[in-house]
N, C-alpha and C. Protein backbone atom coordinates (compact mmCIF):
# COMPACT_ATOMS: atom_id res chain seq x y z
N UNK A 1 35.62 -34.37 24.32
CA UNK A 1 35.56 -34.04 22.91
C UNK A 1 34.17 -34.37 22.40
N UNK A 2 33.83 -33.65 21.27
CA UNK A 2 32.48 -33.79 21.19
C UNK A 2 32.18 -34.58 19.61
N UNK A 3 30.90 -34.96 19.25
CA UNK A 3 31.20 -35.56 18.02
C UNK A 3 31.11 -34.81 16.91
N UNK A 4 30.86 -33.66 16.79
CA UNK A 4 31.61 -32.87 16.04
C UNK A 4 32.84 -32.91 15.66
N UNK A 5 33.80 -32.17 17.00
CA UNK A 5 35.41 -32.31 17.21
C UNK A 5 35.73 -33.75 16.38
N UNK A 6 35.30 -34.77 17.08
CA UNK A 6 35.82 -35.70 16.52
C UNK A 6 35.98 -35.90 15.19
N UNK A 7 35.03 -36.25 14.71
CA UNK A 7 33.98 -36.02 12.98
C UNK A 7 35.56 -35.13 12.25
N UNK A 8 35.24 -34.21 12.50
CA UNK A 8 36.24 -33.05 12.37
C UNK A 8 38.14 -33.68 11.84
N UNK A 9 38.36 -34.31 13.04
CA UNK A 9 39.58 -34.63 13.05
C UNK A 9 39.57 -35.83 12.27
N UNK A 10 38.64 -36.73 12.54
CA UNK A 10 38.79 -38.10 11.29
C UNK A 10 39.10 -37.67 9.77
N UNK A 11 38.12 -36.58 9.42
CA UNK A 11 38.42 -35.94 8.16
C UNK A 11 39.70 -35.39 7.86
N UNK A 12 40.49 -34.82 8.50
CA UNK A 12 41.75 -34.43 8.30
C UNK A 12 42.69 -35.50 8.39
N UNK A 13 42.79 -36.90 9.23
CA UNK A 13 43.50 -37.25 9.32
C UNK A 13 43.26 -38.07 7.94
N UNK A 14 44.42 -38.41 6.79
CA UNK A 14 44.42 -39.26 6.27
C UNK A 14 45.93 -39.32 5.79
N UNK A 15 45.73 -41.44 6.13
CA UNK A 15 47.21 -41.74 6.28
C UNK A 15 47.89 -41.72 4.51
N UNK A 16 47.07 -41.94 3.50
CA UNK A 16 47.10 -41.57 2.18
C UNK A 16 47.90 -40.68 2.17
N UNK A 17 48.00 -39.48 2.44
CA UNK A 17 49.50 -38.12 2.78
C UNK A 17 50.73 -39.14 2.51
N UNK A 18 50.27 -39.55 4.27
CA UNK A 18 51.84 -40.14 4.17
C UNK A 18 52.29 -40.93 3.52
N UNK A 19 51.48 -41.93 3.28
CA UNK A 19 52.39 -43.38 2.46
C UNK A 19 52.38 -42.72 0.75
N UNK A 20 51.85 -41.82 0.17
CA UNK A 20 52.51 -41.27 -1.08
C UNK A 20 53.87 -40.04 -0.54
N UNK A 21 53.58 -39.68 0.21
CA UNK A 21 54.69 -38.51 0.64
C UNK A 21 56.28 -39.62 0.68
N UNK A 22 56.27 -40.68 1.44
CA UNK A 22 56.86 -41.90 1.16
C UNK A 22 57.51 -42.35 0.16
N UNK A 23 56.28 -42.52 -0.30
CA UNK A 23 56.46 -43.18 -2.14
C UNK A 23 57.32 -41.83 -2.82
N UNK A 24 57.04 -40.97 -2.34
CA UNK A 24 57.39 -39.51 -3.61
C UNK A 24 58.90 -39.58 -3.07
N UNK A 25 59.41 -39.26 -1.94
CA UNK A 25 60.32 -38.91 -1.47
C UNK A 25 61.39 -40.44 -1.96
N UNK A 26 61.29 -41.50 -1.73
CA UNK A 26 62.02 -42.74 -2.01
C UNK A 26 62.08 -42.93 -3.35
N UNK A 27 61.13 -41.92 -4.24
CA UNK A 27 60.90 -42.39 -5.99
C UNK A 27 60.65 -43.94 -6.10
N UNK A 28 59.53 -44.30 -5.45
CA UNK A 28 59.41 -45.69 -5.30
C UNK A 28 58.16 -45.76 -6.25
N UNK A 29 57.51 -47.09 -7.17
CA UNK A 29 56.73 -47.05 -7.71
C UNK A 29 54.89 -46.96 -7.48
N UNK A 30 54.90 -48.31 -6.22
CA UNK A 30 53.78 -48.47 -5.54
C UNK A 30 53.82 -48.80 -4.32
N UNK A 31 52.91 -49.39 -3.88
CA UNK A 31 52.88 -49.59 -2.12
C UNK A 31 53.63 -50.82 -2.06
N UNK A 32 53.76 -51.42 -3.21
CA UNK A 32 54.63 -52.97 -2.99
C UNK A 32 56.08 -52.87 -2.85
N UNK A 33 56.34 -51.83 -3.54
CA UNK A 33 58.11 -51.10 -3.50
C UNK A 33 57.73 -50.49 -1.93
N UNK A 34 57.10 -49.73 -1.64
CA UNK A 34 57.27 -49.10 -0.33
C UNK A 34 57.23 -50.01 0.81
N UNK A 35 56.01 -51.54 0.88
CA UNK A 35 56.60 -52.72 1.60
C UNK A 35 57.78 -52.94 1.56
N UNK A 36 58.48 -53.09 0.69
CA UNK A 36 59.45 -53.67 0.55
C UNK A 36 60.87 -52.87 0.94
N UNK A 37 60.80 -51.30 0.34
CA UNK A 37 61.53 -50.17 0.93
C UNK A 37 61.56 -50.67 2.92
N UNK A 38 60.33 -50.54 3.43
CA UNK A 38 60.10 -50.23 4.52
C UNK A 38 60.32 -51.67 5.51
N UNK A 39 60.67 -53.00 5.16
CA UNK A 39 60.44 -54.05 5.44
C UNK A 39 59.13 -54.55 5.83
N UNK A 40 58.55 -54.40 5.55
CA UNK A 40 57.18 -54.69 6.11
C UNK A 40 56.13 -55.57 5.05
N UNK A 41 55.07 -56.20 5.77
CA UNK A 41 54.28 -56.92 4.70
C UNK A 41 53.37 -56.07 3.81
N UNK A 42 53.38 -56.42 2.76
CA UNK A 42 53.00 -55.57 1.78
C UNK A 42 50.98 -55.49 2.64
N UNK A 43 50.31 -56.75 3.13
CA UNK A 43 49.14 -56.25 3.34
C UNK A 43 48.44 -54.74 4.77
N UNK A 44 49.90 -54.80 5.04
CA UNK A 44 49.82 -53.81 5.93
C UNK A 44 49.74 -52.55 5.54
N UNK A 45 50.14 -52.23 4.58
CA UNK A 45 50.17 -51.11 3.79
C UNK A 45 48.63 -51.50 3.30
N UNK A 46 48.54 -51.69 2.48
CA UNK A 46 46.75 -51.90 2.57
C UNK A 46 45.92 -51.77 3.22
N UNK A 47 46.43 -52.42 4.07
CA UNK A 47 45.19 -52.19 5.72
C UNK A 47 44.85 -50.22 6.03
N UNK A 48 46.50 -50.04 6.26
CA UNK A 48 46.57 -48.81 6.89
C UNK A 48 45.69 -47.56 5.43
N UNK A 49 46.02 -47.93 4.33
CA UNK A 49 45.38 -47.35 2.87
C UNK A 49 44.21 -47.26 2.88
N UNK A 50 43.43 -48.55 3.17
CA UNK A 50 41.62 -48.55 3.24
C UNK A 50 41.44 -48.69 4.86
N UNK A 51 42.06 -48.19 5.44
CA UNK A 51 41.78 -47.36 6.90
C UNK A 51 41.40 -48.97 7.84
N UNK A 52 41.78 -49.95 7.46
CA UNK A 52 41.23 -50.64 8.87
C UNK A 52 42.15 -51.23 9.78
N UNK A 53 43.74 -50.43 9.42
CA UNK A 53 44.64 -50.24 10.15
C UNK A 53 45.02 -48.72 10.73
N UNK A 54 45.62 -48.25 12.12
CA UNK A 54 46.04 -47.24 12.15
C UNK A 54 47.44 -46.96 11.84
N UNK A 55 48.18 -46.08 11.52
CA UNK A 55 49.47 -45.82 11.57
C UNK A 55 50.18 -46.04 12.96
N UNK A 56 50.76 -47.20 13.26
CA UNK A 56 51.56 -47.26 14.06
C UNK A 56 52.36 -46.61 14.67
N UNK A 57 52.96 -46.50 16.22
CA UNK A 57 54.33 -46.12 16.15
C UNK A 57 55.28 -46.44 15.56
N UNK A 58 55.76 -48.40 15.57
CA UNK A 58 56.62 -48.75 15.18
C UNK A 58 56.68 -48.47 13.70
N UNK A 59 56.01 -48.28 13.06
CA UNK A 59 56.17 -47.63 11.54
C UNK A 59 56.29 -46.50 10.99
N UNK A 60 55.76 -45.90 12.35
CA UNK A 60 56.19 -44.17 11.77
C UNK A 60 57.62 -43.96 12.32
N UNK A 61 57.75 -44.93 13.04
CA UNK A 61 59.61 -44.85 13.84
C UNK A 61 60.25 -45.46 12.57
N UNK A 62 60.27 -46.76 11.90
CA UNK A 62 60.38 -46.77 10.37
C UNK A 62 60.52 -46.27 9.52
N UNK A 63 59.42 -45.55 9.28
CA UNK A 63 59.59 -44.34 8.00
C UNK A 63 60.68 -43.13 8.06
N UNK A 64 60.89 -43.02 9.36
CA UNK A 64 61.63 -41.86 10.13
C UNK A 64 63.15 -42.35 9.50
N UNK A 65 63.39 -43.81 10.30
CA UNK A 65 64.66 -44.15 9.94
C UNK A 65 65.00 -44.73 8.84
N UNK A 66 63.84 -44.87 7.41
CA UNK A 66 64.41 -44.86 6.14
C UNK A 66 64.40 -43.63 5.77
N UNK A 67 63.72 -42.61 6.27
CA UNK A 67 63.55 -41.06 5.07
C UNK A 67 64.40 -40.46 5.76
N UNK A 68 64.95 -40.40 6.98
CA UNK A 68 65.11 -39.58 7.23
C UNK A 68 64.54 -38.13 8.30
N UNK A 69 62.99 -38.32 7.78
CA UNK A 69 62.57 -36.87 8.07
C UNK A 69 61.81 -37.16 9.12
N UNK A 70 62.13 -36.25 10.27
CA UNK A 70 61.57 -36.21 11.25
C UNK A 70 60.14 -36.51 11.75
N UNK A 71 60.12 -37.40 12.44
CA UNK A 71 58.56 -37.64 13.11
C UNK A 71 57.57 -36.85 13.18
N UNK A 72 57.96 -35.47 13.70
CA UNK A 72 56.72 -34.78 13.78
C UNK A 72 56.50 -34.17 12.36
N UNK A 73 57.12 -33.93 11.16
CA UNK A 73 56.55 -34.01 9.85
C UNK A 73 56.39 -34.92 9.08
N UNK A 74 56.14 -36.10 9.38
CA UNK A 74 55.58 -37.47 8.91
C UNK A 74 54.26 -37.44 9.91
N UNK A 75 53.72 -37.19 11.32
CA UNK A 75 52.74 -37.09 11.59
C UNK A 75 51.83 -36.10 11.14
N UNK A 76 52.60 -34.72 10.70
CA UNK A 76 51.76 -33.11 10.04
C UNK A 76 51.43 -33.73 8.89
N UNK A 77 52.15 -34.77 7.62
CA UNK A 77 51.72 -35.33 6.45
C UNK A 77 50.37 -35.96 6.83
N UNK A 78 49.70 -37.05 7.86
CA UNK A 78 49.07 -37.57 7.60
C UNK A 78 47.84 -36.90 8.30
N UNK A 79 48.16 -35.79 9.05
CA UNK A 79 47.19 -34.96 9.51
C UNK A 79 46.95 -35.15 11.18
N UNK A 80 48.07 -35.47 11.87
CA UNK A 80 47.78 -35.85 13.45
C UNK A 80 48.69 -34.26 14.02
N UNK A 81 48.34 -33.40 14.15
CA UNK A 81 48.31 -32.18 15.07
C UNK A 81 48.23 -32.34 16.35
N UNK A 82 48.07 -33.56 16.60
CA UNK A 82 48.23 -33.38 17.97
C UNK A 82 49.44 -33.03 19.09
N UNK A 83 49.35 -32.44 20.03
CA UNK A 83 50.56 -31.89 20.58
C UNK A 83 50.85 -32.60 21.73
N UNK A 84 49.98 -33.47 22.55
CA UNK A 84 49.74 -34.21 23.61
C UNK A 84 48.96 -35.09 23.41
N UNK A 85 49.17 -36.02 23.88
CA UNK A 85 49.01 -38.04 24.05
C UNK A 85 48.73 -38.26 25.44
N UNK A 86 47.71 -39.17 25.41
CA UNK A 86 46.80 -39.59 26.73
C UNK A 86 47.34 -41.18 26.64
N UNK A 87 47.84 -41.28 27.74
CA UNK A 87 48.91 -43.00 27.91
C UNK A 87 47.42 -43.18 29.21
N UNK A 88 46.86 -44.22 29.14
CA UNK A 88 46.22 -45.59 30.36
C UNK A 88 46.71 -45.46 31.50
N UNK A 89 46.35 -45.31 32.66
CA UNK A 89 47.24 -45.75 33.91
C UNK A 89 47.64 -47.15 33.63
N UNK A 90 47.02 -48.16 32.79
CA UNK A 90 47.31 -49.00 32.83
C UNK A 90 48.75 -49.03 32.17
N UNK A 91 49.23 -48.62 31.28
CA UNK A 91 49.86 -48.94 30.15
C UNK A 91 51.38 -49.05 31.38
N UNK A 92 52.50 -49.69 30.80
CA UNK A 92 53.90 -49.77 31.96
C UNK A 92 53.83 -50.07 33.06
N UNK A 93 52.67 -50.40 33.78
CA UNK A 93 52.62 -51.36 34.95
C UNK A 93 52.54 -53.05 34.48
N UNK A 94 53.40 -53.21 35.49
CA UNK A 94 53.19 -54.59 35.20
C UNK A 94 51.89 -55.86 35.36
N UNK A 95 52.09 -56.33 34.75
CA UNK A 95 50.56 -57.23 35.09
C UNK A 95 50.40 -58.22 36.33
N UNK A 96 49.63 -58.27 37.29
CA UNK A 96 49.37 -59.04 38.20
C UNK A 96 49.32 -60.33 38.06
């Protein structure tokens, strides 16, 4: 991928979509109701808001099982199109 491509995709992705798409859909007030909707610590929602968190799995598996709405349109909200995922050889082996 080139840094263009990349450049490219950072701009589209923003997790802002989702955590108001969230908020809209729950009629929740702010990100402190949506901590709290979602169990989670309210600074995490922050983090992920001013970007120096990513959107998790375990939270988009979360959002899934409070809203309802399917994973792959909670990932189209925040702008991840992607259709295929690159896993580590490392990743599920066990450690030596």
């Amino acid at each position: 991928m080139d840094d263009q491509t990349t450049s490219s995709a950072m701009h589209r992705y923003n997790p802002d979509n989702l955590l108001d798409g969230v908020i809209s859909r729950l009629k929740l007030k702010n990100d402190a109701a949506l901590a709290r909707a979602l169990e989670v610590a309210p600074p995490l929602i922050s983090k992920i808001r001013h970007r120096r968190l990513p959107v998790g799995a375990s939270l988009l598996i979360r959002i899934h099982e409070v809203t309802d709405l399917p994973v792959h349109e909670l990932r189209a909200l925040m702008g991840d199109r992607r259709q295929k995922y690159r896993i580590s050889d490392m990743q599920g082996k066990p450690k030596e």
